[in-house]
Every structure is written in C-alpha cells, then in structure tokens.
Protein backbone atom coordinates (compact mmCIF):
# COMPACT_ATOMS: atom_id res chain seq x y z
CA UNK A 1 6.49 21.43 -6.13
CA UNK A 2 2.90 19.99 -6.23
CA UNK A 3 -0.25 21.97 -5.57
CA UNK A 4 -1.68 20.71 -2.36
CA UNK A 5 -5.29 19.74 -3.68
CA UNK A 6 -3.53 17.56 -6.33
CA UNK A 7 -3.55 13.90 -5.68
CA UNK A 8 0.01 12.24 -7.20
CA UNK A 9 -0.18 9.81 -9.87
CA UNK A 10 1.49 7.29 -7.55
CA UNK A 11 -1.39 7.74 -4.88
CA UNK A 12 -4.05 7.01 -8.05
CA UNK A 13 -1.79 3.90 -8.98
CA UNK A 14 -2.00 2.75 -5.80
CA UNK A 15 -5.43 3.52 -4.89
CA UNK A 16 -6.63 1.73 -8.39
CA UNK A 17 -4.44 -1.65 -7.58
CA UNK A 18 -5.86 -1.10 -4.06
CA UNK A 19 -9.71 -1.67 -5.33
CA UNK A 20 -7.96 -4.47 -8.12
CA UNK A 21 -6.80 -6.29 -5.51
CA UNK A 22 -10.13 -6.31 -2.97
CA UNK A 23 -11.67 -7.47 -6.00
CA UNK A 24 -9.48 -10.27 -6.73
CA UNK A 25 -9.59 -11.26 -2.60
CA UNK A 26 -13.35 -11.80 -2.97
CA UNK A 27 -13.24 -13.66 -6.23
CA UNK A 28 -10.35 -15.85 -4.33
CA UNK A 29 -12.80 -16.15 -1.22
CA UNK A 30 -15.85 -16.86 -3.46
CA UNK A 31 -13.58 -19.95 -4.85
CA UNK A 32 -13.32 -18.66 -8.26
CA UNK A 33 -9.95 -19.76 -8.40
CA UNK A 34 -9.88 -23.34 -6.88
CA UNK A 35 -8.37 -22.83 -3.61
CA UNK A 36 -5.46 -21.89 -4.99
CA UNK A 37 -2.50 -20.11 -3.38
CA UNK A 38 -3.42 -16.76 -5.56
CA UNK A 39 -4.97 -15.09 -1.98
CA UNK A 40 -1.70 -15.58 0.15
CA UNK A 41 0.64 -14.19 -2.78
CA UNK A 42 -1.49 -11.21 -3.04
CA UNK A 43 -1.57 -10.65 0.46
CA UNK A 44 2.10 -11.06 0.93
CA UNK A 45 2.88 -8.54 -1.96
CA UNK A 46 0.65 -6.23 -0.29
CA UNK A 47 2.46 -6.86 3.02
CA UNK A 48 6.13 -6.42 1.68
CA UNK A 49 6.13 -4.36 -1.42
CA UNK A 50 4.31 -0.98 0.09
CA UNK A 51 6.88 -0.61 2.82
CA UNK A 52 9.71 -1.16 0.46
CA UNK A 53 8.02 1.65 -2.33
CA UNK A 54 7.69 4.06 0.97
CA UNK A 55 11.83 3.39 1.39
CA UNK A 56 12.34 3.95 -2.30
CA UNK A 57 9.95 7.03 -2.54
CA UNK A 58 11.95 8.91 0.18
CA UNK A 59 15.35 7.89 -0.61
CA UNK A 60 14.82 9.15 -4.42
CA UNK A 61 13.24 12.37 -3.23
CA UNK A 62 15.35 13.23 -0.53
CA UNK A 63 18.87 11.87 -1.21
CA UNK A 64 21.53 12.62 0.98
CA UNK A 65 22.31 16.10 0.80
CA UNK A 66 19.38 17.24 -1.06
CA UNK A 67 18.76 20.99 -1.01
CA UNK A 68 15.09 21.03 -0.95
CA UNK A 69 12.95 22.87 1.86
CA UNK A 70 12.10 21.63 5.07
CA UNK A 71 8.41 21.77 4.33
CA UNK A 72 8.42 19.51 1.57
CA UNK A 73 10.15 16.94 3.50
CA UNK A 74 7.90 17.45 6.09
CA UNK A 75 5.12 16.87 3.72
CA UNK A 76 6.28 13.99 2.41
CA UNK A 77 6.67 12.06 6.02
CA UNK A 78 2.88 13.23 6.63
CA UNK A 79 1.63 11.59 3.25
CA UNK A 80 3.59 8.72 4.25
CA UNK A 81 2.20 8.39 7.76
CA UNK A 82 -1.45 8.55 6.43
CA UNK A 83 -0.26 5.67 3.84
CA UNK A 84 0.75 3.45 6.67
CA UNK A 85 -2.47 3.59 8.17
CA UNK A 86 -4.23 2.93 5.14
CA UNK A 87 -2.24 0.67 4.26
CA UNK A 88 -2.14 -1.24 7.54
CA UNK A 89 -6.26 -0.95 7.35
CA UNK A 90 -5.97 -1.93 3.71
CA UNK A 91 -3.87 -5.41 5.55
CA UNK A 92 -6.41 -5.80 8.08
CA UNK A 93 -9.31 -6.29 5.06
CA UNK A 94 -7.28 -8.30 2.81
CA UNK A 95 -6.84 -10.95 5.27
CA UNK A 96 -10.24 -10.61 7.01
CA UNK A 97 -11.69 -11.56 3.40
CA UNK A 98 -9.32 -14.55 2.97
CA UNK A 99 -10.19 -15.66 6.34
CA UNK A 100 -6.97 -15.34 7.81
CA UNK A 101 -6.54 -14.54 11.97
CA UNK A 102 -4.00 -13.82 14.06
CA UNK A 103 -4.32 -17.20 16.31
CA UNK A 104 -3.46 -19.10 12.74
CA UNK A 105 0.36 -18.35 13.42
C-alpha cells in the first residue's frame, strides 16, 4: 500500500500532460498553428480518455473478487472523486481558452 503523503506516478503523469496541454491550448488560441483542428482534438482527448483511464484504474485494482481492504477501496473512490472535479475544472479551461461556449451546440 502507498504512504498517504506520496503523490502516484500516474497523478504526476497526469498533472505534467495537464500543464502540456494548457500550453499547447494557448499556442492554438494565439494562432500558432493556423487555425487548425489541433485545439478540438486535444480537447476531445481530454474529454474522453480521463473517464475511460478512471474505468481502467479501478477495474485493474479492484477486480472482481479482489481481497484487498475496504479502506483502500475507499481511498481509491476519494482520489477519483477529487480527479473528476479537477478534471471537469481542467474541461471548463481548456475550452474557455479555445473559445468554445455552451450556446455553440
């Protein structure tokens, strides 16, 4: 089992692509890449993919019938409830930057 104070490697990963990718967003909104479809792909992998790591993340550490405690299950649904909202935050940015609103769809 982890320490508590120890941040995974997958939470560094993801914070690092995290900054990447706000990076990239205002290089795309600056125009650095021609008005080219770059900002909606990025977007929509940050939109899909997360979710779908969150599935696979639980399902390997928990498999049916696992024999592991309570606790760390329990621990593992609180990480991933403070990843939603970061990541839903992290949704809210990356489309505020590419100028995208809600009234567009």
């Amino acid at each position: 089992m982890m320490p508590k104070n120890e941040w995974p490697t997958t939470f560094k990963v993801s914070a690092g692509l995290g900054m990447v990718s706000l990076f990239i967003a205002l290089l795309i909104k600056a125009d650095y890449f021609c008005k080219s479809p770059w900002g909606y792909i990025l977007l929509g992998l940050w939109t899909l993919v997360p979710p779908l790591w969150f599935l696979y993340e639980f399902q390997s550490e928990f498999p049916r019938g696992h024999k592991k405690p309570q606790e760390e299950v329990d621990r593992l649904k609180h990480l991933h409830d403070l990843s939603r909202n970061i990541w839903v935050a992290f949704i809210i940015v990356l489309a505020a930057i590419m100028g995208i609103k809600l009234d567009d769809f």
